[in-house]
Protein backbone atom coordinates (compact mmCIF):
# COMPACT_ATOMS: atom_id res chain seq x y z
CA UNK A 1 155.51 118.92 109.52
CA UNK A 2 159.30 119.49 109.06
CA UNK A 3 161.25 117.97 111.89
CA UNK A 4 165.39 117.75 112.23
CA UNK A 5 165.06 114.17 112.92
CA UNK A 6 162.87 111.89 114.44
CA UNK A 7 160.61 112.83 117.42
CA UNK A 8 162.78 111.43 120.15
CA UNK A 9 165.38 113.11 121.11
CA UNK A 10 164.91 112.38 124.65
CA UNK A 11 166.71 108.95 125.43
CA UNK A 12 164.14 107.29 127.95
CA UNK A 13 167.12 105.06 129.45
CA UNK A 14 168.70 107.86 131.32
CA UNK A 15 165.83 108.18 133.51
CA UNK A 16 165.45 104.23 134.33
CA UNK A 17 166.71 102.74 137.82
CA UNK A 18 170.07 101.35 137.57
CA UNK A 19 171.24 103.60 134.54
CA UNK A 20 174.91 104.90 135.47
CA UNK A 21 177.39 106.03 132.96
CA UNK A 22 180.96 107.47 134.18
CA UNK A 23 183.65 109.44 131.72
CA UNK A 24 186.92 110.39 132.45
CA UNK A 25 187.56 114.04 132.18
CA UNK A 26 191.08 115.01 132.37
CA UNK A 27 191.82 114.39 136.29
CA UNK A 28 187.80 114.37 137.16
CA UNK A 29 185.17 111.87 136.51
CA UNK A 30 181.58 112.34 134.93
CA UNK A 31 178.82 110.25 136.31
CA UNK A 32 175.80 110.26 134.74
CA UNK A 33 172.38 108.56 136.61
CA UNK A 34 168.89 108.64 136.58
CA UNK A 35 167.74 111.55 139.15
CA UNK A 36 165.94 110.93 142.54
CA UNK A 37 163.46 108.53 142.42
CA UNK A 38 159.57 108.99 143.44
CA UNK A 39 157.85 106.92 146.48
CA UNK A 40 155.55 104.62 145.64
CA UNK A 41 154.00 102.82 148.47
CA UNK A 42 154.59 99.07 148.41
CA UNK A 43 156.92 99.24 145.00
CA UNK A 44 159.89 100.78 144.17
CA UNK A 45 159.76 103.31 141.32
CA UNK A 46 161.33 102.39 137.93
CA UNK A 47 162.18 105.60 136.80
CA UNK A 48 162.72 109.18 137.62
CA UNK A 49 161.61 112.47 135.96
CA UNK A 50 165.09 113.79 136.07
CA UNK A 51 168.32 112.79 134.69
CA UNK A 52 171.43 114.47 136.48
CA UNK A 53 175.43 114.19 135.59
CA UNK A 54 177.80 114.63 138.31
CA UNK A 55 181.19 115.64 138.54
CA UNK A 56 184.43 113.93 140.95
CA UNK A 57 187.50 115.12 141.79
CA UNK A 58 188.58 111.51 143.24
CA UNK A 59 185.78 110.75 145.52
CA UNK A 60 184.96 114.51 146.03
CA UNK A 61 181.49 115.45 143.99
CA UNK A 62 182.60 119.29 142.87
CA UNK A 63 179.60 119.67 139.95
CA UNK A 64 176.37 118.46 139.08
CA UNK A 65 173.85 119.52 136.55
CA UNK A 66 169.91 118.19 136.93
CA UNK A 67 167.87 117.87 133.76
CA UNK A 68 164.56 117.46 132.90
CA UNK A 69 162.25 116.68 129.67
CA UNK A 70 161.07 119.97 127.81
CA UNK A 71 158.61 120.30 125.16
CA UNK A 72 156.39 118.66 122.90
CA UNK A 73 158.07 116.62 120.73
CA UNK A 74 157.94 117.94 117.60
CA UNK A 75 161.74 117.57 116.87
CA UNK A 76 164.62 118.41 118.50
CA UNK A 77 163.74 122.18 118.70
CA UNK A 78 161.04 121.46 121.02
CA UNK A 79 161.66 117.87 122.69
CA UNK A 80 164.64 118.18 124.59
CA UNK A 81 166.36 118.00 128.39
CA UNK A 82 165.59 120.89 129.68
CA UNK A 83 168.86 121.88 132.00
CA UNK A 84 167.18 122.99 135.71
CA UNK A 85 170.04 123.61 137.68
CA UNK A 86 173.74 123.57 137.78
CA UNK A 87 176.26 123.70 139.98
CA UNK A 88 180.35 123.81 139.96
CA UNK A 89 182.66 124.43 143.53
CA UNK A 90 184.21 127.84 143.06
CA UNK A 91 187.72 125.86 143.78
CA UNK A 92 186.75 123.74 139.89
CA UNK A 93 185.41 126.10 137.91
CA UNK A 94 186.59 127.37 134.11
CA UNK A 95 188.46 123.75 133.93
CA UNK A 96 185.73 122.99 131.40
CA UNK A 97 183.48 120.99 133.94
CA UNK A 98 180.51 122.79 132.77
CA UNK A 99 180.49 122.34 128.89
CA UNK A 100 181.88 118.79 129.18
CA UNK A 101 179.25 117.80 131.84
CA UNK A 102 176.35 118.94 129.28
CA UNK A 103 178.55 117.57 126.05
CA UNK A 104 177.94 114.18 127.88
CA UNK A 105 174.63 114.28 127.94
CA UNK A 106 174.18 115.69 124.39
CA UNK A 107 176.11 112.39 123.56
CA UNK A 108 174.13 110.16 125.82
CA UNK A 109 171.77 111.09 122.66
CA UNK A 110 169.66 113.76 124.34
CA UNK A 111 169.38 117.41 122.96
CA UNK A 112 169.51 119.96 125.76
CA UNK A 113 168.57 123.79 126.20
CA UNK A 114 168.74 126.14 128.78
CA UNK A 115 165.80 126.47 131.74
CA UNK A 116 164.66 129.41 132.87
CA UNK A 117 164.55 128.19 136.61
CA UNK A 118 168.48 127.84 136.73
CA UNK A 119 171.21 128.61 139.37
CA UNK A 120 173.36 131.77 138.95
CA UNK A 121 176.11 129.15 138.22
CA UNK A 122 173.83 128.34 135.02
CA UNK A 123 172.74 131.46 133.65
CA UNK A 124 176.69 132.19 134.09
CA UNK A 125 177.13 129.45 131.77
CA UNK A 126 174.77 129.74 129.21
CA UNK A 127 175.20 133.44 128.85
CA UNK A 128 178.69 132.42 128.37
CA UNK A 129 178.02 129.84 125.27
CA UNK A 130 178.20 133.04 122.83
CA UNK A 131 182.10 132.89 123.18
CA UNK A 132 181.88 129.14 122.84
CA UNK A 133 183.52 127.62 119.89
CA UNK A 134 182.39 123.85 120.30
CA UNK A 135 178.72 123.90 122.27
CA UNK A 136 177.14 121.37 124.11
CA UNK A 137 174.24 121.88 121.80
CA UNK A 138 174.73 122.40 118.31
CA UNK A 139 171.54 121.75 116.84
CA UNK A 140 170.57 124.92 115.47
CA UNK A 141 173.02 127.46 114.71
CA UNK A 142 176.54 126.93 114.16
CA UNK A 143 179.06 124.16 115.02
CA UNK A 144 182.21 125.62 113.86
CA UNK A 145 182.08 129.52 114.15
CA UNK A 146 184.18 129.50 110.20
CA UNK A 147 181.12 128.75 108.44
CA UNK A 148 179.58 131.73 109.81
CA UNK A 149 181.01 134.78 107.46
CA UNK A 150 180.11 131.92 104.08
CA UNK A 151 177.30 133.50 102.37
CA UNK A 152 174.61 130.84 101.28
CA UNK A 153 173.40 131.01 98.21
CA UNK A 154 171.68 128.91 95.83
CA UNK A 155 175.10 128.91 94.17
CA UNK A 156 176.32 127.52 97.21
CA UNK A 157 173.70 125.13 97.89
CA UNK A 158 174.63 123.51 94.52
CA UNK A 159 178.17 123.12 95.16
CA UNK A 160 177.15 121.72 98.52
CA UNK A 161 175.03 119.03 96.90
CA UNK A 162 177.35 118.26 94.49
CA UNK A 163 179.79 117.30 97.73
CA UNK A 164 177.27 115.86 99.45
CA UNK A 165 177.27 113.38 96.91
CA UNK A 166 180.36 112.38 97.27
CA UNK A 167 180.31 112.34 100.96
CA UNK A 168 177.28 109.74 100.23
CA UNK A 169 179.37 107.27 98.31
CA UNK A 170 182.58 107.52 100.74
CA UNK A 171 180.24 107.57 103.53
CA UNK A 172 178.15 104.20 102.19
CA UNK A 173 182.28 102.49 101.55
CA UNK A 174 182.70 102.76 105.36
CA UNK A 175 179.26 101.82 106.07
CA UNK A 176 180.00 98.66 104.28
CA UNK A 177 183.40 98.20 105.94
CA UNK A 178 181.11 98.18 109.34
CA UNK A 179 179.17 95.85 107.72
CA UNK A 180 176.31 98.50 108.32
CA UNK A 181 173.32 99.15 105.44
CA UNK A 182 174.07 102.19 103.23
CA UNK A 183 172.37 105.53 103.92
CA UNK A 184 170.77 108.19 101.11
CA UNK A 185 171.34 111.67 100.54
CA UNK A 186 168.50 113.70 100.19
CA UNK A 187 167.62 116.79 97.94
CA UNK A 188 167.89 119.78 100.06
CA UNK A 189 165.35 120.95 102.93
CA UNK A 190 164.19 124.10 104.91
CA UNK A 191 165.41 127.15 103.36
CA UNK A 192 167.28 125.74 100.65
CA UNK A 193 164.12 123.33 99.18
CA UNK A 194 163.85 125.56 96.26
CA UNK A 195 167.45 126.58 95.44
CA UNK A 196 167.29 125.46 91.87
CA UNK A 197 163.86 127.68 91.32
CA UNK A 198 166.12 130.96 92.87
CA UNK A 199 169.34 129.80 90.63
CA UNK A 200 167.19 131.12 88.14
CA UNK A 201 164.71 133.36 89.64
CA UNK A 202 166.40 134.94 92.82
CA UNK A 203 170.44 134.36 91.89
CA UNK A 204 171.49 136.46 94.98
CA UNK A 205 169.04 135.11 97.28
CA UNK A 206 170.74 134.56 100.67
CA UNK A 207 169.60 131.36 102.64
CA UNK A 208 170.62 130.86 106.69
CA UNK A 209 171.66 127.66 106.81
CA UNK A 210 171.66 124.37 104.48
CA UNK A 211 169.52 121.29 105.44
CA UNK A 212 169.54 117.99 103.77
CA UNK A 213 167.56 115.00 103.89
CA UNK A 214 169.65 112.09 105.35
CA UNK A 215 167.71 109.08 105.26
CA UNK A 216 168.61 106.19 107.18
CA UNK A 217 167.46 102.54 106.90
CA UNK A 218 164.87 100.87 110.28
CA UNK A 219 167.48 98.29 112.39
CA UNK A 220 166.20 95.49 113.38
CA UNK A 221 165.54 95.55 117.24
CA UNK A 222 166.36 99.23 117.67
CA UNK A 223 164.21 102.32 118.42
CA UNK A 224 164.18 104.97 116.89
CA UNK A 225 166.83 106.60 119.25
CA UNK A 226 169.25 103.91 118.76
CA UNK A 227 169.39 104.12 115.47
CA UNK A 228 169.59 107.54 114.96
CA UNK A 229 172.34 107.22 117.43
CA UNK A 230 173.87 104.13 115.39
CA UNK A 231 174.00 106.49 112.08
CA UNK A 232 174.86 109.36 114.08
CA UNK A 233 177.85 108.17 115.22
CA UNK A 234 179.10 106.31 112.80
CA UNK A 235 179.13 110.13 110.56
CA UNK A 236 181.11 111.44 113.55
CA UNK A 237 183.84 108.47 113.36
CA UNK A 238 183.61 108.25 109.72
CA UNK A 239 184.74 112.44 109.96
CA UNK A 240 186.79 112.37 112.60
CA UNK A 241 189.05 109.71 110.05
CA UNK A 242 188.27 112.16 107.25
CA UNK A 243 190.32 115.63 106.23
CA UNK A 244 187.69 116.67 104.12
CA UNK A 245 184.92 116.48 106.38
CA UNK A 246 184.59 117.62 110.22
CA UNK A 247 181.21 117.25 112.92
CA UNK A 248 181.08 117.67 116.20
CA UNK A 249 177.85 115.41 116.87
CA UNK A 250 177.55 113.00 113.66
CA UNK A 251 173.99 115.24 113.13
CA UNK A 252 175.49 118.16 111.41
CA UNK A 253 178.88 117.88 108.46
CA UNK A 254 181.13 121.05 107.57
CA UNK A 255 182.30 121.43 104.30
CA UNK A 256 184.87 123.12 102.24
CA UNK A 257 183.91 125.03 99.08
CA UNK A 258 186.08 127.11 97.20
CA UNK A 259 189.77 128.17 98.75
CA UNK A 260 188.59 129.60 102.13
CA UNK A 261 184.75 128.87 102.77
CA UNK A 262 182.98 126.60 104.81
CA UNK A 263 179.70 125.65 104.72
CA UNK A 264 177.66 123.49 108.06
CA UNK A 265 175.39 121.02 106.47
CA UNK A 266 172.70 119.80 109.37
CA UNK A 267 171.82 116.17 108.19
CA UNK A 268 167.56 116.24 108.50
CA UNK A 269 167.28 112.08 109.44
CA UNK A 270 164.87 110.19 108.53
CA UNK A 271 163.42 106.63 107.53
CA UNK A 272 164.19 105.57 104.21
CA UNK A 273 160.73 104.58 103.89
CA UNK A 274 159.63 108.01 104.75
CA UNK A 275 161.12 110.12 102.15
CA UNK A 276 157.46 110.71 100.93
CA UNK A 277 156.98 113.13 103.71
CA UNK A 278 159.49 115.63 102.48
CA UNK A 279 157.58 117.11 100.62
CA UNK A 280 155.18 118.19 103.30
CA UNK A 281 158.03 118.79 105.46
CA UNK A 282 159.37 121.63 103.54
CA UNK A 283 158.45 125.37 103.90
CA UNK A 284 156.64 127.57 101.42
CA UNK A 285 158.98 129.34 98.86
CA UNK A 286 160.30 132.54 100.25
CA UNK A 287 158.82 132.05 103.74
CA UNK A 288 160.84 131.16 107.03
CA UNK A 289 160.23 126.92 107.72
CA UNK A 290 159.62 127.52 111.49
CA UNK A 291 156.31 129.80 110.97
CA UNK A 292 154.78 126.49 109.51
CA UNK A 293 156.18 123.82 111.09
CA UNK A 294 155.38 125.51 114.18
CA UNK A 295 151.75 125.61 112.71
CA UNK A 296 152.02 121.73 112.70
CA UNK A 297 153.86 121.52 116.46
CA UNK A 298 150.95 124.04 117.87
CA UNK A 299 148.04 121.55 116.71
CA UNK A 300 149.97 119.06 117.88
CA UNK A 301 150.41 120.13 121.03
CA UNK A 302 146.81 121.25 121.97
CA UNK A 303 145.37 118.19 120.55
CA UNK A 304 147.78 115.70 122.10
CA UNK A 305 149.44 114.22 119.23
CA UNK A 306 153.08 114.65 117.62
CA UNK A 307 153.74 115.68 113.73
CA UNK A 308 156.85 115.48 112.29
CA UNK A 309 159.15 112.91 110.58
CA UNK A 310 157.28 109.90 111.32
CA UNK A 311 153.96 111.72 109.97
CA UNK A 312 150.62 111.61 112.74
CA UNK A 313 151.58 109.71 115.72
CA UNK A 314 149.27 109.65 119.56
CA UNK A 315 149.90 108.38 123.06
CA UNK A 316 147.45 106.84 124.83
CA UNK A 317 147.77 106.19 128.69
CA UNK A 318 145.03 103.89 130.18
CA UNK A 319 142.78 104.34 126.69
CA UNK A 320 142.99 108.33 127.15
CA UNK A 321 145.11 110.41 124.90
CA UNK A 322 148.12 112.28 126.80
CA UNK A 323 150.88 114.31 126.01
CA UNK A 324 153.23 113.40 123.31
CA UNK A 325 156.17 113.71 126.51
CA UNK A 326 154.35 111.07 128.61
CA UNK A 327 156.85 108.72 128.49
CA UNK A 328 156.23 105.57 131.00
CA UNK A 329 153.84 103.06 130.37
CA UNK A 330 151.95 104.57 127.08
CA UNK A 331 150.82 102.95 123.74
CA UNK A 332 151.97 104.60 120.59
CA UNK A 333 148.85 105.13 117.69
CA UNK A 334 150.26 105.48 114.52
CA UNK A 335 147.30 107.84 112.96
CA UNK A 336 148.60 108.71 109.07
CA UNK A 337 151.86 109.19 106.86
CA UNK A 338 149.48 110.65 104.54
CA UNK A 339 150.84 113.77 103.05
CA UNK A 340 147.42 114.48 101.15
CA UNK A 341 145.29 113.53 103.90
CA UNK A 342 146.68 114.44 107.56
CA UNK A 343 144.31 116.85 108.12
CA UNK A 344 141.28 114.50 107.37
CA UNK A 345 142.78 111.81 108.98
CA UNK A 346 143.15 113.58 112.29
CA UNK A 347 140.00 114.49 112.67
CA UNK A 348 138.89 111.04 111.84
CA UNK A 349 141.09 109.51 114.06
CA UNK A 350 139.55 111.94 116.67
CA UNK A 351 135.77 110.44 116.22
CA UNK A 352 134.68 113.01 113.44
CA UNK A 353 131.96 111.24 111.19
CA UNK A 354 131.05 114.54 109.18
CA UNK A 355 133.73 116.89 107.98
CA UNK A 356 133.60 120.50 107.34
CA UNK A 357 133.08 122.11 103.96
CA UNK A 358 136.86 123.56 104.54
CA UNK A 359 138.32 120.73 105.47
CA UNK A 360 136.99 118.46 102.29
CA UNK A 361 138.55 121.53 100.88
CA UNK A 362 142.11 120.90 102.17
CA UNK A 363 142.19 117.21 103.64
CA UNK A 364 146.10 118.10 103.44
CA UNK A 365 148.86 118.92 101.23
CA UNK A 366 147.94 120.33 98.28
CA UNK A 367 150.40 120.98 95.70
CA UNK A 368 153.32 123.03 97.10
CA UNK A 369 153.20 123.65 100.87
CA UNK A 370 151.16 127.05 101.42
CA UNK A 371 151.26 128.63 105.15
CA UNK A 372 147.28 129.76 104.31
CA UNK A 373 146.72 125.81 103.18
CA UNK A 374 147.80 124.60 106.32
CA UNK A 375 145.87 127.30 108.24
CA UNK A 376 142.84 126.15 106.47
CA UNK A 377 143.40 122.74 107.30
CA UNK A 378 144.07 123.37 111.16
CA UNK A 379 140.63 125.17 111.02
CA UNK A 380 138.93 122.69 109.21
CA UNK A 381 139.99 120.35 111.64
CA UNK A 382 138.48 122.64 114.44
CA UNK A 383 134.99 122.81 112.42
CA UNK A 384 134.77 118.88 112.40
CA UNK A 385 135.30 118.43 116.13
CA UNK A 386 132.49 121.27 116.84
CA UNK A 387 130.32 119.94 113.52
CA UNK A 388 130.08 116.21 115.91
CA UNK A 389 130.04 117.46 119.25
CA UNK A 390 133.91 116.56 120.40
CA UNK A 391 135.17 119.97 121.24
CA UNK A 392 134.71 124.06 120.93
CA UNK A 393 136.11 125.24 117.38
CA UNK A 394 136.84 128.61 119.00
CA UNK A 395 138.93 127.18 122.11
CA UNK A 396 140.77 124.94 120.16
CA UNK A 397 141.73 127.53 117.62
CA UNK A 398 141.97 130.20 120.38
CA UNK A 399 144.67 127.33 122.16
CA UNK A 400 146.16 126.23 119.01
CA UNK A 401 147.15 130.64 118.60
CA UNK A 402 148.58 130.95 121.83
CA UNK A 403 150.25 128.18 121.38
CA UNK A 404 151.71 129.12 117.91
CA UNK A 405 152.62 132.63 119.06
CA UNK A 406 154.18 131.38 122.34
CA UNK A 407 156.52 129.17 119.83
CA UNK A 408 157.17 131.81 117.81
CA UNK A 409 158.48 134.14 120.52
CA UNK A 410 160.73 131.02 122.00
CA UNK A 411 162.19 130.92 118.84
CA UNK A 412 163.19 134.98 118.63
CA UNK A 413 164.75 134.80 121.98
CA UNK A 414 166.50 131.51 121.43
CA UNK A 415 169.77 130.90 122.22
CA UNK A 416 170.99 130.07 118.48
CA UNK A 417 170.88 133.80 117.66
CA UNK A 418 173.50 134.43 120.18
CA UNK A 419 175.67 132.46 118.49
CA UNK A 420 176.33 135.08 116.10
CA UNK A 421 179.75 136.56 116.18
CA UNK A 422 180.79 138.50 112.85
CA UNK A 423 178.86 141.60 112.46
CA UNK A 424 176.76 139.97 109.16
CA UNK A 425 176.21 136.96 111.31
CA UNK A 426 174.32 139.10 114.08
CA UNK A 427 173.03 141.21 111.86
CA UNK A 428 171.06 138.21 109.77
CA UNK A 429 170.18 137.32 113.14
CA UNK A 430 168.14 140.56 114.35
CA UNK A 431 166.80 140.47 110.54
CA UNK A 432 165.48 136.75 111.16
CA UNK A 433 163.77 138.45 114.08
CA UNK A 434 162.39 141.16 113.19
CA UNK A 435 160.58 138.84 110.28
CA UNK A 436 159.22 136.03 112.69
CA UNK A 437 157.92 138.44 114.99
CA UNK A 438 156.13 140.28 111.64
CA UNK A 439 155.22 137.11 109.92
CA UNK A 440 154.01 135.29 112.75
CA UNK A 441 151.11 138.05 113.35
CA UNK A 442 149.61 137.94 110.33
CA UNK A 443 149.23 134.04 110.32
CA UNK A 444 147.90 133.81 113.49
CA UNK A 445 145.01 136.31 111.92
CA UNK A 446 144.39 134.29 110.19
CA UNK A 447 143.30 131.28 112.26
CA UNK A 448 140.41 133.56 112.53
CA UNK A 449 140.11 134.18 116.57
C-alpha cells in the first residue's frame, strides 16, 4: 500500500475547457491548454482527454508536446501524463524548448513519463534525459546527479533524520510566517523503514534511496492536488531561500552530510490524519518496496479500486465501478483506512457475505508487513468472490499475475535506472534489476496460478 504521495497526481484542470496557462521562456512563450475537444451532439464538451503545451517564437508555434493520463493510480509511479508526442522546428531545437516545455507541466502539478507511441523528436529527447542534470521528472531517481556516488547506509539514514529534524522546525518557522499550519516529519519509509534494526544487525547494509514520511495537514476547500501543491511549493520557496537545503520540485530535499556528501531525501506526503497507514505502507525487511506495493497496485487495478495513501478508495460511474483513471463525472467510495482489515473489507465492500478460511486468516496486516501475508490476503480475497458467486478465483488471480508481472517489468526498464552516471550508480542499478526480475517470479508462484 506504499504510495509517494497521494493518488492524484494528475491535475484534472488541465484538461477542462477554458484552461490556458502561458510562461515566458527566455525569448519564447509556453502555452499550456486543454487538448482538442470531443463532439458531442447538441452540447459542447467540457473537457478533453489530452492536455498539450505549446511553444511561440512571437506568434510563430515552433513546439508542442501532447499528453495524456497513464496508469492506475496507485501513486505517482503509475498515475501520471503519459507524454504521446512531441515536436520542436529543426530551426529551435537544443535552446531547451523540450525540457522546459515538460518542466511546465511537471509544475502545473502533473507527474509525466515517457510513451511508447512518441515522435522521433521524443524518443530523441527522452533517450537524451541520461545526460540531464535537472529532469522534467524527478520522482524516482535522482534530482541532483551529487547525491549519486553518497553511499546510504543506516549510518546515513540517521544523520539524515537527525537533519530532517531540523529542517522540520525551520521549515514549520516559515510556515508560520505564511501564516500556513505546520507540517510533521515522519520516521523513515521504503528501504530505509528499518535502519535502526540494520544499525545493529546489518551495519554495512546499503539502501538506494531515503524516503520519509512528510505529513501534511487537510485545507479547507482544497483537493487533494491543491494541497499537495500548496505544501509542495512552499518546500521549494522555503529552499530556494535556504543554503542548507536545495529541491528542484518541493517533493524531494538534498542534504549535506559530512564535508562532501549529499544525500536526496524524497518527502512521502501524506494526511496528518493518516500516519496510521505507514505502517502498512512500508516494505518487508530486506525485500525491495515495489514487489509489494505493486502487489497492492495489481489488485487494485483488476478489481477497479485504488490503494495507497488514502487507504481503499472506488469510483463509481452511473452506480458501476470503473477505473480508478475515470476522471469526469464519477463518485468517490471511500471503502477502509483499516490497516488490519483491508483485505476483509474489500471483499465486503464487493458483496461477499461468507469469507474464506484464508482470508479470516489474514483480514490484513498482521504484525510486520510480509510479501507471503499480503499474497494470502489477495487470494483470500479471490476465494470470497468465488465462495458467493461474484467472480472466478482463478481469473482474478490469473489477472491480478499478469498484472503484477507486467508492473514489475515496467519498473526494470524504467527510465530512473538510466539516470545512473558513476560506475557504482549503474552498477546498483543492473543489481536492482537483476533482483526484481528474480524476486518478482517467485511471488507471483505463489498466487498459486
Amino acid at each position: 500500500m506504499r504510495a509517494r504521495e497521494f493518488d492524484e497526481t494528475v491535475n484534472p484542470a488541465v484538461f477542462k475547457r477554458g484552461f490556458e496557462k502561458t510562461k515566458p521562456y527566455g525569448k519564447y512563450t509556453l502555452v499550456a491548454k486543454h487538448g482538442a475537444l470531443p463532439y458531442i451532439p447538441g452540447k459542447k464538451a467540457s473537457e478533453s482527454d489530452q492536455f498539450r503545451i505549446e511553444a511561440y517564437n512571437g506568434k510563430a508555434m515552433v513546439g508542442w508536446v501532447n499528453f495524456k493520463v497513464n496508469g492506475l493510480g496507485f501513486g505517482p509511479k503509475d498515475h501520471s501524463l503519459e507524454a504521446i508526442d512531441l515536436n520542436v522546428e529543426s530551426s529551435h531545437r537544443r535552446k531547451g524548448i523540450a525540457t522546459a516545455m515538460y518542466k511546465f507541466a511537471n509544475e502545473l502539478g502533473n507527474d509525466i513519463r515517457a510513451s511508447s507511441m512518441q515522435t522521433s523528436n521524443g524518443k530523441d529527447f527522452w533517450g537524451g534525459r541520461k545526460s540531464m542534470r535537472a529532469q522534467p521528472v524527478t520522482e524516482g531517481g535522482w534530482a541532483s546527479a551529487k547525491t549519486q556516488n553518497t553511499v546510504i547506509t543506516p549510518q546515513v539514514v540517521e544523520a539524515v533524520v537527525a537533519i530532517m529534524k531540523g529542517f522540520e522546525q525551520q521549515f514549520n518557522k516559515f510556515l508560520q510566517q505564511k501564516n500556513l499550519p505546520s507540517i510533521e516529519v515522519g520516521h523513515p519509509c521504503g528501504s530505509a523503514t528499518y535502519y535502526e534494526r540494520d544499525l545493529a544487525q546489518q551495519p554495512d547494509k546499503h539502501y538506494g534511496d531515503v524516503d520519509i514520511h512528510f505529513y501534511i495537514p487537510q485545507m479547507p476547500g482544497m483537493n487533494n492536488h491543491q494541497t499537495v501543491m500548496l505544501f509542495a511549493n512552499a518546500v521549494k520557496e522555503f529552499c530556494d531561500m535556504s543554503q542548507a537545503y536545495e529541491t528542484d520540485n518541493g517533493k524531494n530535499v538534498v542534504v549535506k552530510i559530512g564535508e562532501n556528501d549529499y544525500v536526496q531525501v524524497d518527502l512521502v506526503i501524506s494526511y496528518s490524519k493518516l500516519k496510521h497507514l505507514g505502517k502498512a505502507l512500508a516494505p518487508e525487511w530486506n525485500v525491495k518496496g515495489v514487489l509489494s506495493t505493486s502487489l497492492y497496485s495489481a489488485l487494485a487495478e483488476a478489481l477497479h479500486l485504488s490503494i495507497g495513501s488514502h487507504g481503499v478508495q472506488a469510483k463509481i460511474l452511473n452506480g458501476e465501478r470503473v477505473k480508478f483513471t475515470t476522471m469526469k463525472g464519477v463518485e468517490l467510495h471511500h471503502v477502509t483506512d483499516s490497516t488490519d482489515s483491508w483485505a476483509i473489507d474489500i471483499a465486503a465492500y464487493l458483496g461477499c457475505k461468507k469469507f474464506s478460511p484464508r482470508l479470516k486468516q489474514y483480514p490484513g496486516l498482521i504484525g510486520e508487513v510480509r510479501v507471503a501475508d499480503i499474497v494470502n490476503s489477495v487470494r483470500g480475497i479471490a476465494e470470497s468472490l468465488e465462495l458467493n458467486g461474484i467472480m472466478s478465483a482463478n481469473e482474478l488471480l490469473t489477472s491480478i499475475k499478469q498484472i503484477y508481472l507486467g508492473k514489475i517489468e515496467k519498473t526494470i526498464h524504467s527510465s530512473k535506472f538510466d539516470k545512473a552516471s558513476s560506475p557504482a550508480a549503474v552498477a546498483k542499478a543492473e543489481e536492482t534489476k537483476q533482483l526484481l526480475a528474480q524476486k518478482s517470479s517467485n511471488i507471483s508462484r505463489l498466487l498459486g496460478v
